[in-house]
PDB file of N, CA and C in Angstrom:
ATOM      1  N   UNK A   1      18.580 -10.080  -2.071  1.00  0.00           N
ATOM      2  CA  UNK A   1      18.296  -9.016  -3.005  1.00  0.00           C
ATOM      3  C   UNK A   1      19.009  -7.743  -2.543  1.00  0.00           C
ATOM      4  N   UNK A   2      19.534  -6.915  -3.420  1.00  0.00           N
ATOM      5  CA  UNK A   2      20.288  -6.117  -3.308  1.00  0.00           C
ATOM      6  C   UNK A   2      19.983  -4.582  -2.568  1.00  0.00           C
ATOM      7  N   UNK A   3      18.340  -4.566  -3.225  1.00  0.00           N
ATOM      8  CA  UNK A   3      17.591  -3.321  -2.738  1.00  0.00           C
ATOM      9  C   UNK A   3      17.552  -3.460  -1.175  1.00  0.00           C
ATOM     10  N   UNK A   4      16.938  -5.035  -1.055  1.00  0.00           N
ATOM     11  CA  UNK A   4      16.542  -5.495   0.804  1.00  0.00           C
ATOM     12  C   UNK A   4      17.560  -4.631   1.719  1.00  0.00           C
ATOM     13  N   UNK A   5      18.763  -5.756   1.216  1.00  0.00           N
ATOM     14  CA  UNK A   5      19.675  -5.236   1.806  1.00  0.00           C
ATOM     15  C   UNK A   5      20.305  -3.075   1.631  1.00  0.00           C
ATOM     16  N   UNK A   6      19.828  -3.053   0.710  1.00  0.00           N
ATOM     17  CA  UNK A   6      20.241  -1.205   0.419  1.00  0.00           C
ATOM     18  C   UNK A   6      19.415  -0.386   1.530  1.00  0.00           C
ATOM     19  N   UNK A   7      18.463  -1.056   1.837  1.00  0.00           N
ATOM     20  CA  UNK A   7      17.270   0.047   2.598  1.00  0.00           C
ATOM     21  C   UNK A   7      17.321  -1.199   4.159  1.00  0.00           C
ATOM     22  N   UNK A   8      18.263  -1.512   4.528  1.00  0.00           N
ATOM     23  CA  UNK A   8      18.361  -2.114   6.216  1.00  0.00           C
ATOM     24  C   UNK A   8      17.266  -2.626   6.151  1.00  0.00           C
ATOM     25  N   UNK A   9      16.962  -3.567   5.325  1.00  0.00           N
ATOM     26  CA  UNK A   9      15.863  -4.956   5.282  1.00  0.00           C
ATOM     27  C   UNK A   9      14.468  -4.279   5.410  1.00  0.00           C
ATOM     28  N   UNK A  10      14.310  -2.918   5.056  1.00  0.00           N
ATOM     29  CA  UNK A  10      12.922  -2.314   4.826  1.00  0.00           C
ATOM     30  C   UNK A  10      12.170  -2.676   3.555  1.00  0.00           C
ATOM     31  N   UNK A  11      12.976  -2.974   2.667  1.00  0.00           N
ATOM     32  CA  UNK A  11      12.446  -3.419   0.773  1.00  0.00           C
ATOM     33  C   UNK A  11      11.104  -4.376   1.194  1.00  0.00           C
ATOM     34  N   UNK A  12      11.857  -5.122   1.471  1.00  0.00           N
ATOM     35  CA  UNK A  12      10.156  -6.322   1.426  1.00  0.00           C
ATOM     36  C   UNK A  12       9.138  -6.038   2.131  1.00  0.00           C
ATOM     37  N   UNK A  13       9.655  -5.788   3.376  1.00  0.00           N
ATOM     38  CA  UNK A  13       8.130  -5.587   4.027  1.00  0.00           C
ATOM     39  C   UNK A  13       7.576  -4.648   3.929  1.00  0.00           C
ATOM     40  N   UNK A  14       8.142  -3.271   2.997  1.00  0.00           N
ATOM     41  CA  UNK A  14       7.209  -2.032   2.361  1.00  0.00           C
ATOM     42  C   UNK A  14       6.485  -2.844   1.315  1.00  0.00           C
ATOM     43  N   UNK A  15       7.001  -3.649   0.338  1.00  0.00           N
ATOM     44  CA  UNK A  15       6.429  -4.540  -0.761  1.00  0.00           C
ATOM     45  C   UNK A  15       5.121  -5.185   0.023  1.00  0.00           C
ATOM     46  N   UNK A  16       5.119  -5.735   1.158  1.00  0.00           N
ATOM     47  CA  UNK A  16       4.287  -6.121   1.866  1.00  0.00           C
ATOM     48  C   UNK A  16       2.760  -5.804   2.342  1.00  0.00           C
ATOM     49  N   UNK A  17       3.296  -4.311   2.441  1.00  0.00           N
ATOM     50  CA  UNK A  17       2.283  -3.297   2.908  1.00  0.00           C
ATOM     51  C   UNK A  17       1.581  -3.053   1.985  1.00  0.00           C
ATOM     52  N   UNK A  18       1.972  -2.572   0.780  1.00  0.00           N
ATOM     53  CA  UNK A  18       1.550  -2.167  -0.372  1.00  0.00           C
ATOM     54  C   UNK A  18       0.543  -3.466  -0.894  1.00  0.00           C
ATOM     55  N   UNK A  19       0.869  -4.300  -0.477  1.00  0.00           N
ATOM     56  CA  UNK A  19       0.189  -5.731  -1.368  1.00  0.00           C
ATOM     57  C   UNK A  19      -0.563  -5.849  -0.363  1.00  0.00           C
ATOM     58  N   UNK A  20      -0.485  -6.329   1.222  1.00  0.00           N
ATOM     59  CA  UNK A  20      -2.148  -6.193   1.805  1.00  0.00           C
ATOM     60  C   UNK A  20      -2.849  -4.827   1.390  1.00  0.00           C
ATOM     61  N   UNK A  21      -3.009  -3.785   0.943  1.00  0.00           N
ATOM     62  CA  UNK A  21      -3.335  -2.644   0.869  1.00  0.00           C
ATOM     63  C   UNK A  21      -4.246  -3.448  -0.186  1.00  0.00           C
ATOM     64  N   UNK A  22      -3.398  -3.468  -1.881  1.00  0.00           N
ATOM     65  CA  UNK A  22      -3.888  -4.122  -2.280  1.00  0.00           C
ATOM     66  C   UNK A  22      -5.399  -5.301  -2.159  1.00  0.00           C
ATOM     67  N   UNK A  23      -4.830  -6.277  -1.521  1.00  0.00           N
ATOM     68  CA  UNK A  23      -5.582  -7.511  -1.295  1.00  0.00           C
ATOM     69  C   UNK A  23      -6.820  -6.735  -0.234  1.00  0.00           C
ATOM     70  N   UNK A  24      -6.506  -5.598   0.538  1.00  0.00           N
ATOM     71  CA  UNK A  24      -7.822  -5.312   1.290  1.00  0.00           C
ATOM     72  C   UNK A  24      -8.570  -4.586  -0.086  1.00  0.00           C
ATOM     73  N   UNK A  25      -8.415  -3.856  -0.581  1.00  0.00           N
ATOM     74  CA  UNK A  25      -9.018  -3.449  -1.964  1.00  0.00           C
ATOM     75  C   UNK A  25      -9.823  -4.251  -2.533  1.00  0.00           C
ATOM     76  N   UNK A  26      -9.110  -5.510  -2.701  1.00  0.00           N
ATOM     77  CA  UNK A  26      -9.834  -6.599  -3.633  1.00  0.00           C
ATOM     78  C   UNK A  26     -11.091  -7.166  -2.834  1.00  0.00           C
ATOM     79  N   UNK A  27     -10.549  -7.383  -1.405  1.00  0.00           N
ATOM     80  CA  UNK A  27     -11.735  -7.704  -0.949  1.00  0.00           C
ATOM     81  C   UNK A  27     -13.205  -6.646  -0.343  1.00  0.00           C
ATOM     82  N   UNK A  28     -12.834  -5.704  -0.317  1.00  0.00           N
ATOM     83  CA  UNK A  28     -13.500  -4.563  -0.326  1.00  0.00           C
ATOM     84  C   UNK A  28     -14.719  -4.065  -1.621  1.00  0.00           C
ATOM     85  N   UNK A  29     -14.340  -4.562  -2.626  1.00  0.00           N
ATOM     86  CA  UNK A  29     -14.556  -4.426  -3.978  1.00  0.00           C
ATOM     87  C   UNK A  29     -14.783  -3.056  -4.647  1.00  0.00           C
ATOM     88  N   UNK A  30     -13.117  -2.335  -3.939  1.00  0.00           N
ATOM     89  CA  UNK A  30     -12.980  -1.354  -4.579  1.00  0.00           C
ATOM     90  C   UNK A  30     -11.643  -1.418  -5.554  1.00  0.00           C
ATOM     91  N   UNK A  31     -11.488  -2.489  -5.983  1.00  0.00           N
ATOM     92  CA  UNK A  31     -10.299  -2.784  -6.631  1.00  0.00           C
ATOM     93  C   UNK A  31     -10.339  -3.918  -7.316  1.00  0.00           C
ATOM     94  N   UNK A  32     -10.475  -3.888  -8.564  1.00  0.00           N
ATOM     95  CA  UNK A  32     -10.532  -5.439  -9.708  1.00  0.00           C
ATOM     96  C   UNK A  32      -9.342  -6.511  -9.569  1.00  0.00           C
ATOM     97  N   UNK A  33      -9.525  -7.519  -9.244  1.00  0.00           N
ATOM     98  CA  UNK A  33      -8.605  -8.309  -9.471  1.00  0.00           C
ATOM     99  C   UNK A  33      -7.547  -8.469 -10.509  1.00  0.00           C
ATOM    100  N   UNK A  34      -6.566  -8.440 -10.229  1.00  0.00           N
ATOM    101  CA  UNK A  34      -5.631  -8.533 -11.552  1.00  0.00           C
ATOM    102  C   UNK A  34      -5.403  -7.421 -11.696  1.00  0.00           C
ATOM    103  N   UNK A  35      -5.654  -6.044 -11.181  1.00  0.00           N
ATOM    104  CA  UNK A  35      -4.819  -4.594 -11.725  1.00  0.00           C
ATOM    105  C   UNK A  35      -3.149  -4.388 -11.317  1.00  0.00           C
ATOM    106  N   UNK A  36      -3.408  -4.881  -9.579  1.00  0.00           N
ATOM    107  CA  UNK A  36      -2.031  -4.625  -9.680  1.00  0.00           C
ATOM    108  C   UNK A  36      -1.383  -5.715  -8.659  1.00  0.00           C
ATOM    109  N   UNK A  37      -0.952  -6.346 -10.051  1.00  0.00           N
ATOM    110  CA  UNK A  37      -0.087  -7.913  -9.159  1.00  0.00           C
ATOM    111  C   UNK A  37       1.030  -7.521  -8.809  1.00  0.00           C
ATOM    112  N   UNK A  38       1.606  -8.918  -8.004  1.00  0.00           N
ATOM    113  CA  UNK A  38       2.402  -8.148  -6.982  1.00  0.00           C
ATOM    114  C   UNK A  38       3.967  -8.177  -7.559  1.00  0.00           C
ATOM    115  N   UNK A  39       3.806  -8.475  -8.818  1.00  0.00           N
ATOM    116  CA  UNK A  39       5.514  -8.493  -9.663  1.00  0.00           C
ATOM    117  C   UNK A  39       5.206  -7.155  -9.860  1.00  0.00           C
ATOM    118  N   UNK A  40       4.298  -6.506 -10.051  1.00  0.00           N
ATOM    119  CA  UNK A  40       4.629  -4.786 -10.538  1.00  0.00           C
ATOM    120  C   UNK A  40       4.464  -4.238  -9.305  1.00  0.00           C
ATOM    121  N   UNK A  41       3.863  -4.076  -7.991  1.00  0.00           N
ATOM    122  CA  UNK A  41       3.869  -3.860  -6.561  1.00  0.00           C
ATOM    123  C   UNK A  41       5.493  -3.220  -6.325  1.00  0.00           C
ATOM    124  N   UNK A  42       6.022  -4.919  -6.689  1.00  0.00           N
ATOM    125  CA  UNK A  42       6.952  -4.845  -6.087  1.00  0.00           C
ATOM    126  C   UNK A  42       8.546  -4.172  -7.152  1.00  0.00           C
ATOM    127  N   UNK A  43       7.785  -4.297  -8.425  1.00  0.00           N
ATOM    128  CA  UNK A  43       9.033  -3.126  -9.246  1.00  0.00           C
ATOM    129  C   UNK A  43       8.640  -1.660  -9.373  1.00  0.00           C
ATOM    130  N   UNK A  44       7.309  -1.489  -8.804  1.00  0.00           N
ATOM    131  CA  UNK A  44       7.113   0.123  -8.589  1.00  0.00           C
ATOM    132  C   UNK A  44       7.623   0.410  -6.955  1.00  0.00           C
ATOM    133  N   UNK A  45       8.013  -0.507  -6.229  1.00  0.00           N
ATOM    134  CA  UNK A  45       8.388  -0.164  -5.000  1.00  0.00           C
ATOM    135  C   UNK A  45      10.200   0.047  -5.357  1.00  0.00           C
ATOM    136  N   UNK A  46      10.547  -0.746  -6.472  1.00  0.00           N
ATOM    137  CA  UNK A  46      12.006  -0.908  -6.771  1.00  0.00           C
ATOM    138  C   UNK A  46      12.656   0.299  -7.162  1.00  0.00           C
ATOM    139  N   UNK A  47      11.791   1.092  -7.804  1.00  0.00           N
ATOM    140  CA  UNK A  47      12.417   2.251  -8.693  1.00  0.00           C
ATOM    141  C   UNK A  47      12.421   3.354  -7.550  1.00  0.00           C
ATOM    142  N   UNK A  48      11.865   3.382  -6.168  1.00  0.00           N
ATOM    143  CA  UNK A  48      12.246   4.423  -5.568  1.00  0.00           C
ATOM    144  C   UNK A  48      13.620   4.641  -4.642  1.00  0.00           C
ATOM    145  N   UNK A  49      13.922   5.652  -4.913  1.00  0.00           N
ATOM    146  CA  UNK A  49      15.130   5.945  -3.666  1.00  0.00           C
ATOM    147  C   UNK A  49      15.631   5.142  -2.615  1.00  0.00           C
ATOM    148  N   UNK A  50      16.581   4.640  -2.198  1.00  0.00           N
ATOM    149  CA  UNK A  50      16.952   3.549  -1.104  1.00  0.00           C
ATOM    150  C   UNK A  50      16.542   5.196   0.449  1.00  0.00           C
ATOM    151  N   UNK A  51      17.121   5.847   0.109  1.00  0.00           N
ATOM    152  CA  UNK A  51      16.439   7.094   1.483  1.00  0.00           C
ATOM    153  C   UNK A  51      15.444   7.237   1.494  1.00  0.00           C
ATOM    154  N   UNK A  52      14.245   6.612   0.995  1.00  0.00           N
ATOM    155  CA  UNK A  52      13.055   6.950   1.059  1.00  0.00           C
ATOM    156  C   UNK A  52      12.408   5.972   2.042  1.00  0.00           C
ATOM    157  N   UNK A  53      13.266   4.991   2.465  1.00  0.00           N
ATOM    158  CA  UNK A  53      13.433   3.533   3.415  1.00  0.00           C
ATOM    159  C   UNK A  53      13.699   3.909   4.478  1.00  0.00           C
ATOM    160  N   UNK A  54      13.381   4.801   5.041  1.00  0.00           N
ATOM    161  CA  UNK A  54      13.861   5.182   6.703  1.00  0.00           C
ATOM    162  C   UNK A  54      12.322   5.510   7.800  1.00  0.00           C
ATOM    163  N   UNK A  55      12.903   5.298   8.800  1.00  0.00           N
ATOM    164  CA  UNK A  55      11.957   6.132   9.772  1.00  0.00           C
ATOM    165  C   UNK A  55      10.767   4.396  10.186  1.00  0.00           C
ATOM    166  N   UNK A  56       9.820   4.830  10.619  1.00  0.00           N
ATOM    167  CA  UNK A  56       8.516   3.904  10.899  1.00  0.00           C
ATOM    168  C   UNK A  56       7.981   3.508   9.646  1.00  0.00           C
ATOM    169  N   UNK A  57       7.329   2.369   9.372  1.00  0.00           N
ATOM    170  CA  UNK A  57       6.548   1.970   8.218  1.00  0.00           C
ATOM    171  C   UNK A  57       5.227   2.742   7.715  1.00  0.00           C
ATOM    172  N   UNK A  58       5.084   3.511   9.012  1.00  0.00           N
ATOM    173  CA  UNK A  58       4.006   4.835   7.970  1.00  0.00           C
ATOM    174  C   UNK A  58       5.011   5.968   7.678  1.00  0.00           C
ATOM    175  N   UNK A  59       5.822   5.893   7.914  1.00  0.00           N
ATOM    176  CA  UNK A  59       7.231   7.150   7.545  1.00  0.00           C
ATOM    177  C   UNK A  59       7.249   6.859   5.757  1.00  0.00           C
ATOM    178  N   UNK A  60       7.493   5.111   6.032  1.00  0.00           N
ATOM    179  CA  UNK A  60       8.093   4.702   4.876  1.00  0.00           C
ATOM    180  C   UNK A  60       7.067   4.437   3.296  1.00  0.00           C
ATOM    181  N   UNK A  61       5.762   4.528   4.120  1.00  0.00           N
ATOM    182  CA  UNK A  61       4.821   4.164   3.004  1.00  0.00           C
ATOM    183  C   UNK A  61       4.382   5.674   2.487  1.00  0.00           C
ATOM    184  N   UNK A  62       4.763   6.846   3.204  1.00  0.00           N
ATOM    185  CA  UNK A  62       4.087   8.201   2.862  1.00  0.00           C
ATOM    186  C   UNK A  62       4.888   8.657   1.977  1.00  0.00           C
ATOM    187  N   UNK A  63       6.625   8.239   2.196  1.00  0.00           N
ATOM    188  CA  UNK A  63       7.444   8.677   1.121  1.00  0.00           C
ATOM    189  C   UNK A  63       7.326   7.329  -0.069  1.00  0.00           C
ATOM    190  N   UNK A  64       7.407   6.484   0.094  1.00  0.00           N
ATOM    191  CA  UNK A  64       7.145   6.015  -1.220  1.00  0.00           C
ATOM    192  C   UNK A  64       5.982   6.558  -1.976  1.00  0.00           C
ATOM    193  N   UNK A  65       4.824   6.383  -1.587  1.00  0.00           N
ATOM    194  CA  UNK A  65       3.572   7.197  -2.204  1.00  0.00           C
ATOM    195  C   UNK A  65       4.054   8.376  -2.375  1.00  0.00           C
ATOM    196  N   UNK A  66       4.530   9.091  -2.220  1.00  0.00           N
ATOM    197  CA  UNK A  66       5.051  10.651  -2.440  1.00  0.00           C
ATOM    198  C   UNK A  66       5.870  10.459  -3.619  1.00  0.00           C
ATOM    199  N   UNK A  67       6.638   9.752  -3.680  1.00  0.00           N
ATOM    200  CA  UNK A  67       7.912   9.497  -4.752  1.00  0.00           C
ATOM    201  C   UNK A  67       7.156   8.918  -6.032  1.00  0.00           C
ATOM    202  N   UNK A  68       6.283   7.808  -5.589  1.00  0.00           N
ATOM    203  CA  UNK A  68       6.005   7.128  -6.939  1.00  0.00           C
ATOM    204  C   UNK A  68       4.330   8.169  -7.448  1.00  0.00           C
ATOM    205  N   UNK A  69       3.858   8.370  -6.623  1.00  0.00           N
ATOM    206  CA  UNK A  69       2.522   9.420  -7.042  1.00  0.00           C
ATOM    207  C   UNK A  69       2.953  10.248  -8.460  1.00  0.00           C
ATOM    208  N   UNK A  70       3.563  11.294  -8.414  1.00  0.00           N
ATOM    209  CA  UNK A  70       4.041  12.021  -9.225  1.00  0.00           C
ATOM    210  C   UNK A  70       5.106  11.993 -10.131  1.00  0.00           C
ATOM    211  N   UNK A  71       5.830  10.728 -10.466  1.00  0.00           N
ATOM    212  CA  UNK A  71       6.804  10.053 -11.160  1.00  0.00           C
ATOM    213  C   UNK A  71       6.859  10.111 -12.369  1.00  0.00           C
ATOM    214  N   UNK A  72       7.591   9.608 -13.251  1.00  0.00           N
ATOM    215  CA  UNK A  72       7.481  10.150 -15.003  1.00  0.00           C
ATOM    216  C   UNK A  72       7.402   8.351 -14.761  1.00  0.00           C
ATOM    217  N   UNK A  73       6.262   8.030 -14.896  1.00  0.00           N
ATOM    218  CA  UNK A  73       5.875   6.592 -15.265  1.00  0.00           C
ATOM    219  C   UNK A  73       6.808   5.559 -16.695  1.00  0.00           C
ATOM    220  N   UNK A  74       7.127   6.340 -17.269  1.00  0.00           N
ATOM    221  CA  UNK A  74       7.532   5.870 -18.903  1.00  0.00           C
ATOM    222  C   UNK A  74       9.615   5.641 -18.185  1.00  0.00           C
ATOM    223  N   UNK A  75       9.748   6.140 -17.013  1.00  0.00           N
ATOM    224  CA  UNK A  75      10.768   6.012 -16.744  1.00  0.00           C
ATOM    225  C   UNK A  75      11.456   4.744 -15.852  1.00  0.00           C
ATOM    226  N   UNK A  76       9.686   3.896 -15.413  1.00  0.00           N
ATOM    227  CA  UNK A  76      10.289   3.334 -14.139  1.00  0.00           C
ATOM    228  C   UNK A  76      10.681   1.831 -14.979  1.00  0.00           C
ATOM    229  N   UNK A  77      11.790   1.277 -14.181  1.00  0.00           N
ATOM    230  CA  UNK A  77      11.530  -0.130 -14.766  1.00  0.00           C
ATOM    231  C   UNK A  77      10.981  -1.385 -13.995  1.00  0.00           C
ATOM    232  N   UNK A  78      11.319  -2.389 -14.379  1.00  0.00           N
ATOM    233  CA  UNK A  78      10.700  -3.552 -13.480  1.00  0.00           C
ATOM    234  C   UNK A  78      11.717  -3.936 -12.558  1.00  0.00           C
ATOM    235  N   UNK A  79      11.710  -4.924 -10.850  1.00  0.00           N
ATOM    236  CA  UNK A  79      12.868  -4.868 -10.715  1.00  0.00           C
ATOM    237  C   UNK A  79      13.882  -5.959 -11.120  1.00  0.00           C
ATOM    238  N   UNK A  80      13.518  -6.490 -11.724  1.00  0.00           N
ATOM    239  CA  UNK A  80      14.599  -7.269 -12.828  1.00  0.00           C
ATOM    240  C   UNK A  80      15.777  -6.491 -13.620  1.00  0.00           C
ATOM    241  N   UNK A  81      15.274  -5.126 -14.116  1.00  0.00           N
ATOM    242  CA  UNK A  81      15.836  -4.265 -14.897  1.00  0.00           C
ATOM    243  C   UNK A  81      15.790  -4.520 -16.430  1.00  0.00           C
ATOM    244  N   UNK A  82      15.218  -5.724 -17.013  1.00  0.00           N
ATOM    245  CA  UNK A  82      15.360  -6.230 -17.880  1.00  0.00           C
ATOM    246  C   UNK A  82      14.039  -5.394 -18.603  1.00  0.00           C
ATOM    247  N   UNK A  83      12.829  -4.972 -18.089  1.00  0.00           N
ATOM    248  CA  UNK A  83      11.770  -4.609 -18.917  1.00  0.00           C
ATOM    249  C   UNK A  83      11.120  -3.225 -18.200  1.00  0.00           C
ATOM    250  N   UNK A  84      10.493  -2.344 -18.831  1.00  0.00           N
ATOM    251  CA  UNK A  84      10.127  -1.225 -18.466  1.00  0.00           C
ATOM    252  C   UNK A  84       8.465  -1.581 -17.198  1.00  0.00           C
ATOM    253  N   UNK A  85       8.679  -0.929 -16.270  1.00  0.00           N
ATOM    254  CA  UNK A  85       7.293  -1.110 -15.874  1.00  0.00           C
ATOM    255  C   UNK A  85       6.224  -0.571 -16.306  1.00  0.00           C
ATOM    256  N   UNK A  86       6.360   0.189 -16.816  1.00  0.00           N
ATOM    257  CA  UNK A  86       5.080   1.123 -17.360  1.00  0.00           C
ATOM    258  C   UNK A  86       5.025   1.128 -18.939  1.00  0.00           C
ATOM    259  N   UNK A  87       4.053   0.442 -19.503  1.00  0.00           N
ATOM    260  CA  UNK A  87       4.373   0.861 -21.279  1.00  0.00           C
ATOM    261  C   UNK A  87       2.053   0.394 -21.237  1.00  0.00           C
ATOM    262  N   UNK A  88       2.373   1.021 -22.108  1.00  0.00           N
ATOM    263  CA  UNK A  88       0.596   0.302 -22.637  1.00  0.00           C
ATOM    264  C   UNK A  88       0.662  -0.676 -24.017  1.00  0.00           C
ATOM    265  N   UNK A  89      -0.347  -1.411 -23.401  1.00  0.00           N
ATOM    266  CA  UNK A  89      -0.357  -3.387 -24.529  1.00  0.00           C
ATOM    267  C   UNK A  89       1.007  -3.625 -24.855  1.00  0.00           C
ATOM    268  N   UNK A  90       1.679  -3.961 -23.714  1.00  0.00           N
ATOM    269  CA  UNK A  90       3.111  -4.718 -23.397  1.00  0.00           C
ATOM    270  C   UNK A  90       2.133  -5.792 -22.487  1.00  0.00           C
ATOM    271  N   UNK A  91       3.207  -7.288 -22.633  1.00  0.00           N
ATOM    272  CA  UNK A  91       2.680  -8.246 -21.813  1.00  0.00           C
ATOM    273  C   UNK A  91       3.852  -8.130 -20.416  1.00  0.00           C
ATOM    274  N   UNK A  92       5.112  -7.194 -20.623  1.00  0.00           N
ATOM    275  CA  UNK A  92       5.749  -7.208 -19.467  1.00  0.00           C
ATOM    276  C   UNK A  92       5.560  -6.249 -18.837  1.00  0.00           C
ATOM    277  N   UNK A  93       4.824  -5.464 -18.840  1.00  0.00           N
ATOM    278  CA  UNK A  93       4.910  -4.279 -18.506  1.00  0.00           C
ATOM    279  C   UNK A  93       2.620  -3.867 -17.922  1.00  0.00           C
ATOM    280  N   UNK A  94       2.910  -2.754 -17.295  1.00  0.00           N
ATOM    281  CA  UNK A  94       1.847  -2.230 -16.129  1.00  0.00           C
ATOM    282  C   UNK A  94       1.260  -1.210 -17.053  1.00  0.00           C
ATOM    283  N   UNK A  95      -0.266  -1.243 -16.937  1.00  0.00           N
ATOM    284  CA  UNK A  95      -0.850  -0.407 -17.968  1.00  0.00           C
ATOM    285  C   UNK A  95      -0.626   0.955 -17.063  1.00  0.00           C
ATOM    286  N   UNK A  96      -0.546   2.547 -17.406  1.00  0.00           N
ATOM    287  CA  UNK A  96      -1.062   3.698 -16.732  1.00  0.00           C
ATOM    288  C   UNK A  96      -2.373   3.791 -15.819  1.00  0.00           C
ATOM    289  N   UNK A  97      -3.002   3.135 -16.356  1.00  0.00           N
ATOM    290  CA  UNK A  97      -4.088   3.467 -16.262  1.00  0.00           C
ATOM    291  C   UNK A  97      -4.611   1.572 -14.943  1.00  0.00           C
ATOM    292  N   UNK A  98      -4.258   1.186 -14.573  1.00  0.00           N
ATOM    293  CA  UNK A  98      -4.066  -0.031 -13.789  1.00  0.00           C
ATOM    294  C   UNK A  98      -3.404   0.217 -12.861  1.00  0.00           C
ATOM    295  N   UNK A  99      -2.267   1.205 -13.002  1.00  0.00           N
ATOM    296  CA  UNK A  99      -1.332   1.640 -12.100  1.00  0.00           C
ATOM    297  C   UNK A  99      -1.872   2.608 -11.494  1.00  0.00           C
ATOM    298  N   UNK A 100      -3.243   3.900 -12.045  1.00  0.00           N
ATOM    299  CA  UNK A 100      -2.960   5.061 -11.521  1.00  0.00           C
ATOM    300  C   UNK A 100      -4.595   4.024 -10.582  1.00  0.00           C
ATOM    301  N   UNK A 101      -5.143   4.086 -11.306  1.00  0.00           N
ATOM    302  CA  UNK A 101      -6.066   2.778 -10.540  1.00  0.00           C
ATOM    303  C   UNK A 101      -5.639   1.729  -9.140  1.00  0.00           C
ATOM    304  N   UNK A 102      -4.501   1.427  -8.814  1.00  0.00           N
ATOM    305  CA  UNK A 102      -4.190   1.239  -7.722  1.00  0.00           C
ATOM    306  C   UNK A 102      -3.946   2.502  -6.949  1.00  0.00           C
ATOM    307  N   UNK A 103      -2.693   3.587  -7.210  1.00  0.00           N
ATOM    308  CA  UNK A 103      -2.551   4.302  -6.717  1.00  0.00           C
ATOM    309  C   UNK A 103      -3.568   5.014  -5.690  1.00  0.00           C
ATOM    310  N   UNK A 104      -4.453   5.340  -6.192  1.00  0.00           N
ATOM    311  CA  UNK A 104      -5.760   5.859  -6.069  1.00  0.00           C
ATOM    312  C   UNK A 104      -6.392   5.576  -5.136  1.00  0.00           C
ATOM    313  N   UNK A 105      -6.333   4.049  -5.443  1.00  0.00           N
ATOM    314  CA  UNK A 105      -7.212   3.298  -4.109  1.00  0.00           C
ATOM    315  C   UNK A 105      -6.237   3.021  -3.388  1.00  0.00           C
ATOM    316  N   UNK A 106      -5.295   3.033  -2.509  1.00  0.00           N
ATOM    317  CA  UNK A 106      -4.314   3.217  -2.314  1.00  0.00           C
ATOM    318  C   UNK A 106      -4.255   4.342  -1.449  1.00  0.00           C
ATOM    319  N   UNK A 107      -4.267   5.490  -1.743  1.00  0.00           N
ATOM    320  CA  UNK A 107      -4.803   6.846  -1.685  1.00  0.00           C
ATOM    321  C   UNK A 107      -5.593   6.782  -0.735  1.00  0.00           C
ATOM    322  N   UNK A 108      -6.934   6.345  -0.988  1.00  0.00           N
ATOM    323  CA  UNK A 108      -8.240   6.844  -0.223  1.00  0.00           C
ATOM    324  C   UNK A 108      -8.343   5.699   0.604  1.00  0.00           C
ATOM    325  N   UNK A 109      -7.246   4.485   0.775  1.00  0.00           N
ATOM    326  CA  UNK A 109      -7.755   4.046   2.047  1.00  0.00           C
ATOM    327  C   UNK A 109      -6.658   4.060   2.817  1.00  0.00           C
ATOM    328  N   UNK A 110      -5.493   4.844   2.276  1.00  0.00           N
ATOM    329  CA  UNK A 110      -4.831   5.255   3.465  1.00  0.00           C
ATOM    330  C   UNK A 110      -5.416   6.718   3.916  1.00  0.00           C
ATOM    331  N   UNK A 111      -6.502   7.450   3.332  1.00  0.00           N
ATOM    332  CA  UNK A 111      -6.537   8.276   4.528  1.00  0.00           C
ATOM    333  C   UNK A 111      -7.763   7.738   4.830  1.00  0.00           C
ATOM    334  N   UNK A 112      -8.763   6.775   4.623  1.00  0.00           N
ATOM    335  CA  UNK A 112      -9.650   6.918   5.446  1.00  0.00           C
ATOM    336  C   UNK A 112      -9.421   5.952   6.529  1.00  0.00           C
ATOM    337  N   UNK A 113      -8.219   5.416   6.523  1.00  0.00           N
ATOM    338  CA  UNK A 113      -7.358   4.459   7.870  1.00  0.00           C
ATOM    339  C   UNK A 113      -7.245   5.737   8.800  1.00  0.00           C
ATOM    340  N   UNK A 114      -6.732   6.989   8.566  1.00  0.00           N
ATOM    341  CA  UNK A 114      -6.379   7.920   9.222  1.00  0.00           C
ATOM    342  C   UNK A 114      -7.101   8.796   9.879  1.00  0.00           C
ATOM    343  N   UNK A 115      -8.717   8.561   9.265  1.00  0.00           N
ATOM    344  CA  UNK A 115      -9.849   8.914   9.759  1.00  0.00           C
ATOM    345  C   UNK A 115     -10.842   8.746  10.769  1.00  0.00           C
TER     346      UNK A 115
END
């Protein structure tokens, strides 16, 4: 994959992080199953900056969360390129509201890791 290789083999295993984050959520039961699978995980990890891939893996997860937090959602796509990631009642596409719903939790258990 093209990104892997763009960011010195950082792409996946940020995809990684983000998805146990995830899966601790689910099992936590602060996070519904099925909000945020890991084909959209991993095309909201696609649409950010290849420089945002540097430094330590908490370097790398603070700027992605930084980048995708505040994003024009209606802009990102999937990483196929073929379909938008963000649209509402699309079957290819990530609801707002599923997305800001991960984010979130996401959010509050990376700082209460930090706590």
């Amino acid at each position: 994959m093209q990104k892997h290789k763009a960011t010195e083999s950082k792409f996946k295993p940020t995809v990684r992080i983000f998805k146990n984050m995830r899966n601790r959520m689910i099992k936590d039961g602060t996070l519904q199953e099925g909000i945020a699978p890991s084909y959209f995980l991993e095309g909201m990890l696609y649409n950010v900056p290849n420089e945002h891939f540097t430094g330590t893996y908490n370097d790398i997860f603070v700027a992605c969360f930084n980048w995708i937090f505040p994003a024009e959602r209606d802009k990102l796509v999937c990483a196929n390129g073929l379909h938008w990631l963000v649209r509402e009642e699309v079957h290819t596409s990530w609801s707002s509201a599923n997305m800001t719903k991960f984010l979130d939790g996401a959010r509050k258990l990376w700082n209460d890791w930090g706590n």
